[in-house]
Structure formats: structure tokens, C-alpha cells
PDB file of N, CA and C in Angstrom:
ATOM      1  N   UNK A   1       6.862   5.694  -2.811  1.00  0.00           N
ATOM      2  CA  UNK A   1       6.561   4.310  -2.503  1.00  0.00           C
ATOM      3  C   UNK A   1       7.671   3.441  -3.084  1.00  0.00           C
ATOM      4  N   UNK A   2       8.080   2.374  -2.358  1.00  0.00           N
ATOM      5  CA  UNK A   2       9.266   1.697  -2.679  1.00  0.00           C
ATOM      6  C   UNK A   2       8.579   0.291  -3.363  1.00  0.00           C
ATOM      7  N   UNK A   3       9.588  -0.627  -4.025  1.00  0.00           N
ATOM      8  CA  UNK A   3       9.032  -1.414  -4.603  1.00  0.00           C
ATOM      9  C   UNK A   3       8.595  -2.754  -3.526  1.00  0.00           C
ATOM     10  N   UNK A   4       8.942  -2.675  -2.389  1.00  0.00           N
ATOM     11  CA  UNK A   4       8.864  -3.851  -1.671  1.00  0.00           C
ATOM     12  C   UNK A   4       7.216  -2.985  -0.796  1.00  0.00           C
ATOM     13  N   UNK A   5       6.581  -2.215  -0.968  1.00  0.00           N
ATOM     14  CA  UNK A   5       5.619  -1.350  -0.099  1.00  0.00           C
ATOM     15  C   UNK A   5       4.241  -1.574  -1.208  1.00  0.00           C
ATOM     16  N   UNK A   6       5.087  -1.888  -2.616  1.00  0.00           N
ATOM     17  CA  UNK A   6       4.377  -1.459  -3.767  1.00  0.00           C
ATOM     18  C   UNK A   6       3.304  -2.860  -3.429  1.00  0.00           C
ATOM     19  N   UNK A   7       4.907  -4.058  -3.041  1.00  0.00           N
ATOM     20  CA  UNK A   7       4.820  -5.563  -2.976  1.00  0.00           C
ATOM     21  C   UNK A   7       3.490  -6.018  -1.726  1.00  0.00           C
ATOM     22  N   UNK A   8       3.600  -5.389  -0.782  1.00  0.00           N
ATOM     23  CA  UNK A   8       3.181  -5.495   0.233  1.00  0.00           C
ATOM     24  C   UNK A   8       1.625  -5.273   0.232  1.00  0.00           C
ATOM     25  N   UNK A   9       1.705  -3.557  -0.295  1.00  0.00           N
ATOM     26  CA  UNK A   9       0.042  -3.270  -0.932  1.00  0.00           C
ATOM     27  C   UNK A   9      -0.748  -4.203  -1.533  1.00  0.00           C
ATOM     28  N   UNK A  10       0.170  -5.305  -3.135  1.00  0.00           N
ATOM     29  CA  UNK A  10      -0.627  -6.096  -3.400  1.00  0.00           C
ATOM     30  C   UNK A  10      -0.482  -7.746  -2.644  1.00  0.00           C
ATOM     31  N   UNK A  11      -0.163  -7.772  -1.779  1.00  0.00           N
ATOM     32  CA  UNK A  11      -0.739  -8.840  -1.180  1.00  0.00           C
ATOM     33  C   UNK A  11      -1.336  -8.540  -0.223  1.00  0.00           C
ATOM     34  N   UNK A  12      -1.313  -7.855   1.059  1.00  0.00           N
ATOM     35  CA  UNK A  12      -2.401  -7.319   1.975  1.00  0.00           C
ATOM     36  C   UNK A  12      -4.093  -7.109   0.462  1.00  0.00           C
ATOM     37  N   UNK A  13      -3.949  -6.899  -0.375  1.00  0.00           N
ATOM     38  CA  UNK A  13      -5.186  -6.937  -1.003  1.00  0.00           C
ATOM     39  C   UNK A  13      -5.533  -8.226  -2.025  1.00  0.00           C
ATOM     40  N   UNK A  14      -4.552  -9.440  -1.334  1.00  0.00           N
ATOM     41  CA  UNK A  14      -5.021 -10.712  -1.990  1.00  0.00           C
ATOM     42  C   UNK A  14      -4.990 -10.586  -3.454  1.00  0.00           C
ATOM     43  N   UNK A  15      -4.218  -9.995  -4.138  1.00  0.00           N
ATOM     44  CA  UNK A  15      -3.999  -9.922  -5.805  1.00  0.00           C
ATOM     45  C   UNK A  15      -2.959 -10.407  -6.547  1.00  0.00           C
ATOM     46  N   UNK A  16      -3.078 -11.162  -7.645  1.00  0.00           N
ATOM     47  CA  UNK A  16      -1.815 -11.536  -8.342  1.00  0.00           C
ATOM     48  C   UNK A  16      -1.041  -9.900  -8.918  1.00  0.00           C
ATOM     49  N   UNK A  17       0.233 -10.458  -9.728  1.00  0.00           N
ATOM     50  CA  UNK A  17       0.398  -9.372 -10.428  1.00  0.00           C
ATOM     51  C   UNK A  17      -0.290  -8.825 -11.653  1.00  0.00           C
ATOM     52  N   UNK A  18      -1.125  -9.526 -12.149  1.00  0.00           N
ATOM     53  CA  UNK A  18      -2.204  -9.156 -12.787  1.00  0.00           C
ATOM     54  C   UNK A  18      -3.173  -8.750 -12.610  1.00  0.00           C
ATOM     55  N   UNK A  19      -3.974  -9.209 -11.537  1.00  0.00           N
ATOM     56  CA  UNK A  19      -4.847  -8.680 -11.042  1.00  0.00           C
ATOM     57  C   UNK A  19      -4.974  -7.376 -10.300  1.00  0.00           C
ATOM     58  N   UNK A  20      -4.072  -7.086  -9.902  1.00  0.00           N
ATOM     59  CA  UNK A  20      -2.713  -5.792  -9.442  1.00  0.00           C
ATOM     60  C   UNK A  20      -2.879  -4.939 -10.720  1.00  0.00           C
ATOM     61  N   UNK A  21      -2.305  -5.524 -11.371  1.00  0.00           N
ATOM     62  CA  UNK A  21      -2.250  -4.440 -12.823  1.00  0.00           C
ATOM     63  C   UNK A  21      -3.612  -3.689 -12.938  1.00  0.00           C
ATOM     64  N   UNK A  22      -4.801  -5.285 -13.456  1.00  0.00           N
ATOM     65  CA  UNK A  22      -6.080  -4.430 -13.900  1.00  0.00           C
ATOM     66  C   UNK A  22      -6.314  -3.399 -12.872  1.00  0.00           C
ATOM     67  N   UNK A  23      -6.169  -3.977 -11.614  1.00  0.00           N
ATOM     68  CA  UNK A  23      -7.072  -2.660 -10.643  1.00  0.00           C
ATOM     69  C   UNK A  23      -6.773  -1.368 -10.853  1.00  0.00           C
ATOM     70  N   UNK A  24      -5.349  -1.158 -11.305  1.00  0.00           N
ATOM     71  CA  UNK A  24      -4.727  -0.024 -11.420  1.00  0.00           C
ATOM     72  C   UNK A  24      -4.865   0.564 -12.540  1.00  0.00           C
ATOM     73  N   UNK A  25      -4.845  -0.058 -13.311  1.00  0.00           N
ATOM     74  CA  UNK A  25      -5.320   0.345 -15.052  1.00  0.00           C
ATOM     75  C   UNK A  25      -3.839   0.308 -16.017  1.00  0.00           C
ATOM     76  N   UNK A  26      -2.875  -0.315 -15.562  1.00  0.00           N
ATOM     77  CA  UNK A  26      -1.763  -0.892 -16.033  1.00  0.00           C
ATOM     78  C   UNK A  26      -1.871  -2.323 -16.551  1.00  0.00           C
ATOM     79  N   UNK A  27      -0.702  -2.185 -17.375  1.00  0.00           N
ATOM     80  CA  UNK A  27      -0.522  -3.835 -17.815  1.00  0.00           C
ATOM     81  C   UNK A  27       0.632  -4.699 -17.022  1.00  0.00           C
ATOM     82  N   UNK A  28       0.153  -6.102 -16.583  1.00  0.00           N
ATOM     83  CA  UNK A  28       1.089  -6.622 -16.173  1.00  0.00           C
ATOM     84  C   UNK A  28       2.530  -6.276 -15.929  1.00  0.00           C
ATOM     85  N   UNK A  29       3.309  -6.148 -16.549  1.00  0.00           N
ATOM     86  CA  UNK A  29       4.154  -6.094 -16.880  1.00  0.00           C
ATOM     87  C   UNK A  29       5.054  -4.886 -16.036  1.00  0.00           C
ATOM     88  N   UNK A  30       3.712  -4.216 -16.475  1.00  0.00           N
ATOM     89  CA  UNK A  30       4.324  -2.506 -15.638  1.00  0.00           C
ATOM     90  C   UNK A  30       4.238  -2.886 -14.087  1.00  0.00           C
ATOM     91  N   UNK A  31       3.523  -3.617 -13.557  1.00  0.00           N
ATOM     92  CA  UNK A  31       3.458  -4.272 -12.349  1.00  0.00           C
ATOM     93  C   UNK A  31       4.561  -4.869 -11.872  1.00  0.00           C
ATOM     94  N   UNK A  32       5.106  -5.806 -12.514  1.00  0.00           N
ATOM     95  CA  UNK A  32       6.325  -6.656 -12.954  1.00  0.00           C
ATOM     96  C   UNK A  32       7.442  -5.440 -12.649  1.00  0.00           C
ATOM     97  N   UNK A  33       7.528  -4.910 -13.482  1.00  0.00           N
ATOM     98  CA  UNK A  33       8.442  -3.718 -13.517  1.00  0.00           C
ATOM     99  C   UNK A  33       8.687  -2.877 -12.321  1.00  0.00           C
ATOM    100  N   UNK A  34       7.669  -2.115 -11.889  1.00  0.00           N
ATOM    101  CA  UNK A  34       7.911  -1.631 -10.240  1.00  0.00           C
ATOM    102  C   UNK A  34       8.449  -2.501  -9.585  1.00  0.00           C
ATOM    103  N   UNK A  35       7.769  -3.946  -9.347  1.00  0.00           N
ATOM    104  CA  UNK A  35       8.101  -4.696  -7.932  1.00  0.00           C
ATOM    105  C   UNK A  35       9.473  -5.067  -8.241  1.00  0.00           C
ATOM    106  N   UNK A  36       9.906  -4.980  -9.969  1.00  0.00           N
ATOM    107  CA  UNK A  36      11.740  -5.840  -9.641  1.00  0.00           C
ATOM    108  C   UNK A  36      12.354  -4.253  -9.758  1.00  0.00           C
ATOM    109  N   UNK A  37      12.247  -3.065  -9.430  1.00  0.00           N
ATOM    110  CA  UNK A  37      12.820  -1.889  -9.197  1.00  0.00           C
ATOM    111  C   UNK A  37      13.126  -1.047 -10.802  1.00  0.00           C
ATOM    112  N   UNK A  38      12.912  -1.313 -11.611  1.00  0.00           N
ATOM    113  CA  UNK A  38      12.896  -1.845 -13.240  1.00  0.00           C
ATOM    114  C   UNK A  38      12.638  -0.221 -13.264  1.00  0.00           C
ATOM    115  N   UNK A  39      11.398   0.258 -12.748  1.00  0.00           N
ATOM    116  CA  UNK A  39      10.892   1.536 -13.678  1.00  0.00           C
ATOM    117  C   UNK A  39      10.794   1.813 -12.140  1.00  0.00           C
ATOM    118  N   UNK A  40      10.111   3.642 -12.117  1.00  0.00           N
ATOM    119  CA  UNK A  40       9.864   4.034 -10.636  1.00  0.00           C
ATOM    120  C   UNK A  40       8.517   3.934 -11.008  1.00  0.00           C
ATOM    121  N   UNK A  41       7.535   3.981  -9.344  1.00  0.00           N
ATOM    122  CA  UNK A  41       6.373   3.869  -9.367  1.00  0.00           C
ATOM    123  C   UNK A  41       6.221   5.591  -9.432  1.00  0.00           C
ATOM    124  N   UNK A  42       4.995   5.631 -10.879  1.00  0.00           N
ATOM    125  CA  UNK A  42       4.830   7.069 -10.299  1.00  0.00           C
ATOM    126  C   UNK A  42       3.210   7.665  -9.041  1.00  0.00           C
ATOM    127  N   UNK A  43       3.853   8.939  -9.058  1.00  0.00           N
ATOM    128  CA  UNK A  43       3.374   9.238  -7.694  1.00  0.00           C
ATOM    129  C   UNK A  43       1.541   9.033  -7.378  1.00  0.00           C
ATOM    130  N   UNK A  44       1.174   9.054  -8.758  1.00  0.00           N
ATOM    131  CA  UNK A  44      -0.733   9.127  -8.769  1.00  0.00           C
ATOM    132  C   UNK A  44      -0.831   7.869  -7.975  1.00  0.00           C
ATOM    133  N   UNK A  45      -0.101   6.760  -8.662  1.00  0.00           N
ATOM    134  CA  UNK A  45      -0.246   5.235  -8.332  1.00  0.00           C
ATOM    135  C   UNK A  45      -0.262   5.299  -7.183  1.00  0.00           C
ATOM    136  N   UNK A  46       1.332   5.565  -6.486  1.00  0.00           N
ATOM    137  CA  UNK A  46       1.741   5.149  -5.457  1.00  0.00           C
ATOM    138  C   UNK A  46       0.478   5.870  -4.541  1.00  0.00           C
ATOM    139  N   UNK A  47       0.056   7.015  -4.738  1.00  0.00           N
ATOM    140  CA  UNK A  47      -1.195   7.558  -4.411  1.00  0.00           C
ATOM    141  C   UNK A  47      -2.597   6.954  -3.652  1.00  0.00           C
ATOM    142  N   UNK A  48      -2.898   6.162  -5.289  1.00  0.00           N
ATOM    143  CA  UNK A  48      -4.493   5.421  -5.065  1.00  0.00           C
ATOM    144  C   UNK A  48      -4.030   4.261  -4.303  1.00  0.00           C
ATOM    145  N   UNK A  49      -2.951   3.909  -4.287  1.00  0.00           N
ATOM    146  CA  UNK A  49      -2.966   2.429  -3.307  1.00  0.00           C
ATOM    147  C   UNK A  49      -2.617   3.117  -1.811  1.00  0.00           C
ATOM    148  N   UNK A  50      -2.185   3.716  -1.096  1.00  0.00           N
ATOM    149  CA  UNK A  50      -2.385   4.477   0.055  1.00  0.00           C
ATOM    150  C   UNK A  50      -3.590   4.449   0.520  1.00  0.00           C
ATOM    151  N   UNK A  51      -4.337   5.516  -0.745  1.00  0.00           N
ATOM    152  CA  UNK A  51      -5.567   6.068  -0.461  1.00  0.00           C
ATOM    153  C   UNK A  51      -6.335   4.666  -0.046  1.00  0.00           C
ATOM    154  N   UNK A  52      -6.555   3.700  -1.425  1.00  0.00           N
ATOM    155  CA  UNK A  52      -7.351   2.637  -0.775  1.00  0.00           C
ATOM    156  C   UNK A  52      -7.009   1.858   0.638  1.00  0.00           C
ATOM    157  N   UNK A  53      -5.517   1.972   0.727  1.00  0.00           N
ATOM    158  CA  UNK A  53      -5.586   0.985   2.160  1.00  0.00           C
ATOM    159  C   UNK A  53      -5.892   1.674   3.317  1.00  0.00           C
ATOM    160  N   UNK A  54      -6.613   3.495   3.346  1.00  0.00           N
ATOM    161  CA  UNK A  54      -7.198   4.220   4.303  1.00  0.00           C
ATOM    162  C   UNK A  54      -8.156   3.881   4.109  1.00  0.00           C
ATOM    163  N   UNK A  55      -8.691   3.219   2.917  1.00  0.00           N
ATOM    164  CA  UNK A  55     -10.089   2.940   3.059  1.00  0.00           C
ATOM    165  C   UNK A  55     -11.063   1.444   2.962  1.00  0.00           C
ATOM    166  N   UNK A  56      -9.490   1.001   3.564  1.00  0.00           N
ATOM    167  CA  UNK A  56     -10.282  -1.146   3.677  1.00  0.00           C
ATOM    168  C   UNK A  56     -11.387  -1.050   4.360  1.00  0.00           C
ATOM    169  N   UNK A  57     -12.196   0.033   5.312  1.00  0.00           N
ATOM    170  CA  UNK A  57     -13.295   0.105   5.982  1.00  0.00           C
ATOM    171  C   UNK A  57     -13.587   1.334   5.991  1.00  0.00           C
ATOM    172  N   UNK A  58     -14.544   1.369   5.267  1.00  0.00           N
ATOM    173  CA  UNK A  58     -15.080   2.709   4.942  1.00  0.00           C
ATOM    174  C   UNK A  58     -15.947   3.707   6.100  1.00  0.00           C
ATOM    175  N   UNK A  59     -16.759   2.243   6.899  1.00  0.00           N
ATOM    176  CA  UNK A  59     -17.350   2.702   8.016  1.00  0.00           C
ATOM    177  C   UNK A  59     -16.646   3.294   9.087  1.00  0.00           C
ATOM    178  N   UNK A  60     -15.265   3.562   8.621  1.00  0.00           N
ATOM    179  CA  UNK A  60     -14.180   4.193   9.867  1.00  0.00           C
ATOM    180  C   UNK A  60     -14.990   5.650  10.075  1.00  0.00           C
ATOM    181  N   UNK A  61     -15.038   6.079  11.176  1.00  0.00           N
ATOM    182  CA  UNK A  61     -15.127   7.930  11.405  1.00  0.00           C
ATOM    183  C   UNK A  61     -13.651   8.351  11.054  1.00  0.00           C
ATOM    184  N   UNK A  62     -14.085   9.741  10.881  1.00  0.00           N
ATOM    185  CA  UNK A  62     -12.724  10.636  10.214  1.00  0.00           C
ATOM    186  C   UNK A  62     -12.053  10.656  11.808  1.00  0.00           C
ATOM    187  N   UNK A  63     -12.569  10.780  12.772  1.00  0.00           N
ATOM    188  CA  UNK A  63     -11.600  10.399  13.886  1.00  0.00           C
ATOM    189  C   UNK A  63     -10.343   9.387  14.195  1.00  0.00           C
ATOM    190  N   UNK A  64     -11.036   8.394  13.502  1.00  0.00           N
ATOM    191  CA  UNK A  64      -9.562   7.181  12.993  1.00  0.00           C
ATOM    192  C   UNK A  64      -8.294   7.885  12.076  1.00  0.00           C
ATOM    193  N   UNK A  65      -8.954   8.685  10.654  1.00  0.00           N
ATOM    194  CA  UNK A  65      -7.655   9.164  10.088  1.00  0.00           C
ATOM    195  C   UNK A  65      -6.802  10.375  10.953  1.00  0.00           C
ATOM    196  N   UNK A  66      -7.737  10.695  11.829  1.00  0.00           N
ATOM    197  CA  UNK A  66      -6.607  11.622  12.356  1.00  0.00           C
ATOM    198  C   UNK A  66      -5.798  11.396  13.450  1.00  0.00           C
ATOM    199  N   UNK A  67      -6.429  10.242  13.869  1.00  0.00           N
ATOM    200  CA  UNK A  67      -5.627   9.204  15.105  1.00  0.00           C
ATOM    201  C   UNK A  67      -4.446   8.896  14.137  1.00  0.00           C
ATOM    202  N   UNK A  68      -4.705   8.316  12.784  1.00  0.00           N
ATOM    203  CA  UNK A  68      -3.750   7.982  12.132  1.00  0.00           C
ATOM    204  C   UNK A  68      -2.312   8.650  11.588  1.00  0.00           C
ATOM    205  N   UNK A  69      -3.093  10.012  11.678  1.00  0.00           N
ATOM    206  CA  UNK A  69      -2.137  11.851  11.291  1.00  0.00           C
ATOM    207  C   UNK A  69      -1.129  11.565  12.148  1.00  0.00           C
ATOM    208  N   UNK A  70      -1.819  11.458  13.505  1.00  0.00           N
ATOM    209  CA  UNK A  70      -1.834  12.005  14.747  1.00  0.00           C
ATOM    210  C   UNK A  70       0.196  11.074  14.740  1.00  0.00           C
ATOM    211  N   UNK A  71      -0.522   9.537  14.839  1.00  0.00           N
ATOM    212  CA  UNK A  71       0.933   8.507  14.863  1.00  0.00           C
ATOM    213  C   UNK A  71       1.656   8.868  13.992  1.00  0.00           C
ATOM    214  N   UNK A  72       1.202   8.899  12.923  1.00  0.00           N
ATOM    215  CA  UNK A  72       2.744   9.106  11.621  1.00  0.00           C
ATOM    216  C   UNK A  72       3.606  10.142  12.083  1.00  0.00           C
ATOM    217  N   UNK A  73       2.596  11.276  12.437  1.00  0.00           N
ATOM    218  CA  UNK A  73       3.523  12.228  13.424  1.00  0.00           C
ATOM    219  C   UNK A  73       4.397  11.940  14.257  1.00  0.00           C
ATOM    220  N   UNK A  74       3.823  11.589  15.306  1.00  0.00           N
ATOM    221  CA  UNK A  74       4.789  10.643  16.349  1.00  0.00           C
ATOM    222  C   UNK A  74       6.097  10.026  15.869  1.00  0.00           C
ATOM    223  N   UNK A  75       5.672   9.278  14.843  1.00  0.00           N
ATOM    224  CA  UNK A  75       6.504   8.368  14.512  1.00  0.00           C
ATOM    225  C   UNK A  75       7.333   8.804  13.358  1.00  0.00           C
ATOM    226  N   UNK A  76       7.786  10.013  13.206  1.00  0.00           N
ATOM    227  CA  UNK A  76       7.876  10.848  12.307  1.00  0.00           C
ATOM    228  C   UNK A  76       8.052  10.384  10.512  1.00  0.00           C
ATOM    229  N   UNK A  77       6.991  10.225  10.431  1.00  0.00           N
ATOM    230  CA  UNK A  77       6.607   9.604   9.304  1.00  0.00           C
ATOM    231  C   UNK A  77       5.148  10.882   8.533  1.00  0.00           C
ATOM    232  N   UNK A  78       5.367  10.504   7.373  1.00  0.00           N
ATOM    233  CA  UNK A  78       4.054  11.233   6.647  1.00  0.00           C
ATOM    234  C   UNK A  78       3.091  10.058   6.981  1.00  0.00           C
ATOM    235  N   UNK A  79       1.910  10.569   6.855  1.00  0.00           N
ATOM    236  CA  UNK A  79       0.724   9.474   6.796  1.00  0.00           C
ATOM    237  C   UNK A  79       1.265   8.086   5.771  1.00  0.00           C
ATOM    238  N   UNK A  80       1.381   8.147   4.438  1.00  0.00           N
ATOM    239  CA  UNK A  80       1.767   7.552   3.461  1.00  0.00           C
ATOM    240  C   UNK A  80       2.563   6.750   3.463  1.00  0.00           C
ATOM    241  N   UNK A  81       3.568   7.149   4.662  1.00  0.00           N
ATOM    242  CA  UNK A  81       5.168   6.329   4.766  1.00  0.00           C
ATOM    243  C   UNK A  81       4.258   5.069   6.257  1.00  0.00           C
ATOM    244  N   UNK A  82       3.591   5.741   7.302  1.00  0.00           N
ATOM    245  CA  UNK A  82       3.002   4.813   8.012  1.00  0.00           C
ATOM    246  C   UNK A  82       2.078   4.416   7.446  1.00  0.00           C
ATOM    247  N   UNK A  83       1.397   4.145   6.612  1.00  0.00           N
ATOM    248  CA  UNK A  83       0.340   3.427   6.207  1.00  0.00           C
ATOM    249  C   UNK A  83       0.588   2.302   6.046  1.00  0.00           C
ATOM    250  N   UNK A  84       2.027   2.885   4.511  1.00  0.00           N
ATOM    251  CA  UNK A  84       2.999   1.664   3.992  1.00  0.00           C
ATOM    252  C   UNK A  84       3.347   0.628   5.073  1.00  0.00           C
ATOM    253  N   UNK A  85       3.976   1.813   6.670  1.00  0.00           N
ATOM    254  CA  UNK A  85       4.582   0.685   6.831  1.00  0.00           C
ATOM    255  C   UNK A  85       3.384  -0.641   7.648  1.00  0.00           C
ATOM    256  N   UNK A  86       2.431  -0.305   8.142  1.00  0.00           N
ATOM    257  CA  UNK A  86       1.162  -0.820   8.237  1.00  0.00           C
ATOM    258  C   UNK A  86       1.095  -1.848   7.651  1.00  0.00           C
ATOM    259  N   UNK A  87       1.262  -1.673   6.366  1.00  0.00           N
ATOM    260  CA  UNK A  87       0.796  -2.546   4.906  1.00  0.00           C
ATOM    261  C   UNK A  87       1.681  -3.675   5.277  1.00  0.00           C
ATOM    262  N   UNK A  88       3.095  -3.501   5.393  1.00  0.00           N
ATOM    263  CA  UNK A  88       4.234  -4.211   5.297  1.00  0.00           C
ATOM    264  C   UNK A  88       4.005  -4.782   6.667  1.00  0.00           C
ATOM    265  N   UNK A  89       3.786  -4.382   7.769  1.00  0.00           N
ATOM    266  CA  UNK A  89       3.725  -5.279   8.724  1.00  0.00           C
ATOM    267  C   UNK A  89       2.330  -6.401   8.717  1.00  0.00           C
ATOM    268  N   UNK A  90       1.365  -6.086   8.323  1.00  0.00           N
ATOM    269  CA  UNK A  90      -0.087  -7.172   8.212  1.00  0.00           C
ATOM    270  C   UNK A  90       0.632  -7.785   7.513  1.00  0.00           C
ATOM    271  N   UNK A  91       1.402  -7.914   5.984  1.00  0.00           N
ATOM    272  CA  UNK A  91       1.803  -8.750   5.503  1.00  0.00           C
ATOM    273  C   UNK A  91       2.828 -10.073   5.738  1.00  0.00           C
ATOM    274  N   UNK A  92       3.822  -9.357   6.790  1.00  0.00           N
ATOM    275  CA  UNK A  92       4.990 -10.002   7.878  1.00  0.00           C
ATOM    276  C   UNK A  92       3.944 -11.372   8.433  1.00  0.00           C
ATOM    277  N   UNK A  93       2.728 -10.474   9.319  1.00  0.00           N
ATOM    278  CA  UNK A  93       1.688 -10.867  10.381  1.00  0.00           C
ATOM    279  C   UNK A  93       1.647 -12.290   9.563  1.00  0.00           C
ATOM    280  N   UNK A  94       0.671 -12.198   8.621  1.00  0.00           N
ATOM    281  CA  UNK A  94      -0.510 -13.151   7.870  1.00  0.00           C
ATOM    282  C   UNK A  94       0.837 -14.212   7.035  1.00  0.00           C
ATOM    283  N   UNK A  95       2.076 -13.224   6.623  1.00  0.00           N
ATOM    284  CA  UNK A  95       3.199 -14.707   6.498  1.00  0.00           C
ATOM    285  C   UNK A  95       3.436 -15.798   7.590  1.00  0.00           C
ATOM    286  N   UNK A  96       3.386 -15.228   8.724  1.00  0.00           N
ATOM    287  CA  UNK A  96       3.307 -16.028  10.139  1.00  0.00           C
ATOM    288  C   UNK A  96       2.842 -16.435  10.575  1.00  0.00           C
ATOM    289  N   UNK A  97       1.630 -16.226   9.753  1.00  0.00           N
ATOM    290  CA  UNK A  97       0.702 -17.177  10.149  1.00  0.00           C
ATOM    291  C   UNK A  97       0.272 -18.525   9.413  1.00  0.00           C
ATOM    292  N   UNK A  98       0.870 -18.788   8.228  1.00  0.00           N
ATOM    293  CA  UNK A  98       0.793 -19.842   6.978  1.00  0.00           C
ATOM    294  C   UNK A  98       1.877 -20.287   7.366  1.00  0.00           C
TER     295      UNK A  98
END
């Protein structure tokens, strides 16, 4: 996960960088640190924020994640790398729209 994907995750989830931190169980700072390229994100992290943005709707059927397999494939991407880029485009979206 790159630091601008890291960036993207926490605003598609409406969070400061603090609020970012607590969810994660980090301190500010370390938040701070990923997004200015400072430290690397490690991989658990970069992990649970994936995982949660497969799961902004829980009521999805497992038929959606594999529609989802299905594109990253396509698009030759891991799930993880299209999710991101997912993330990064709603965020583009909802800038364009303010």
C-alpha cells in the first residue's frame, strides 16, 4: 500500500489523522508518518484497511467479492491493488463534487 492509497483509505472513511490512528491502534503521528512517506506502512495495516473497504456493506453476497477477484484479474491487478485503486477513485469522485 502506497502512501497516497494509505491517504485515500482515510478519507473515503471520513477520518482525521487521528481518528485514522485510533481506528488502527497507532498513534497519530505514525499516521503522519506513512502519509508523508516517512516510515513504510506495514503489511497487517495495509491489510485491515483493504479488508474493511471489502466490507463498507456487509450485506454484500460473496458473489460481489468474486465479481471483484474476477476484475482485478482483468485488470491485472491483485484484489488489494484494485480495491486501492477503487478507494482512490471515490475519493477523486466526492473531491468533484465539493
Amino acid at each position: 500500500m502506497t502512501a497516497e492509497e494509505l491517504k485515500s483509505a482515510r478519507k473515503v472513511k471520513k477520518l482525521t489523522q487521528a481518528g485514522f490512528a485510533d481506528w488502527l491502534g497507532v498513534k497519530p503521528r505514525t499516521v503522519i508518518a506513512w502519509e508523508n512517506r516517512q516510515n513504510p506502512i506495514p503489511e497487517n495495516i495495509a491489510r485491515r484497511i483493504q479488508e474493511s473497504a471489502l466490507k463498507l456493506n456487509p450485506s454484500l453476497p460473496y458473489e460481489v467479492f468474486q465479481e471483484a477477484e474476477k476484475k482485478a484479474a482483468a485488470a491485472g491487478m491483485s484484489l488489494d491493488e484494485w480495491v486501492a485503486n477503487l478507494m482512490r477513485e471515490a475519493v477523486k469522485q466526492r473531491e468533484n463534487l465539493q
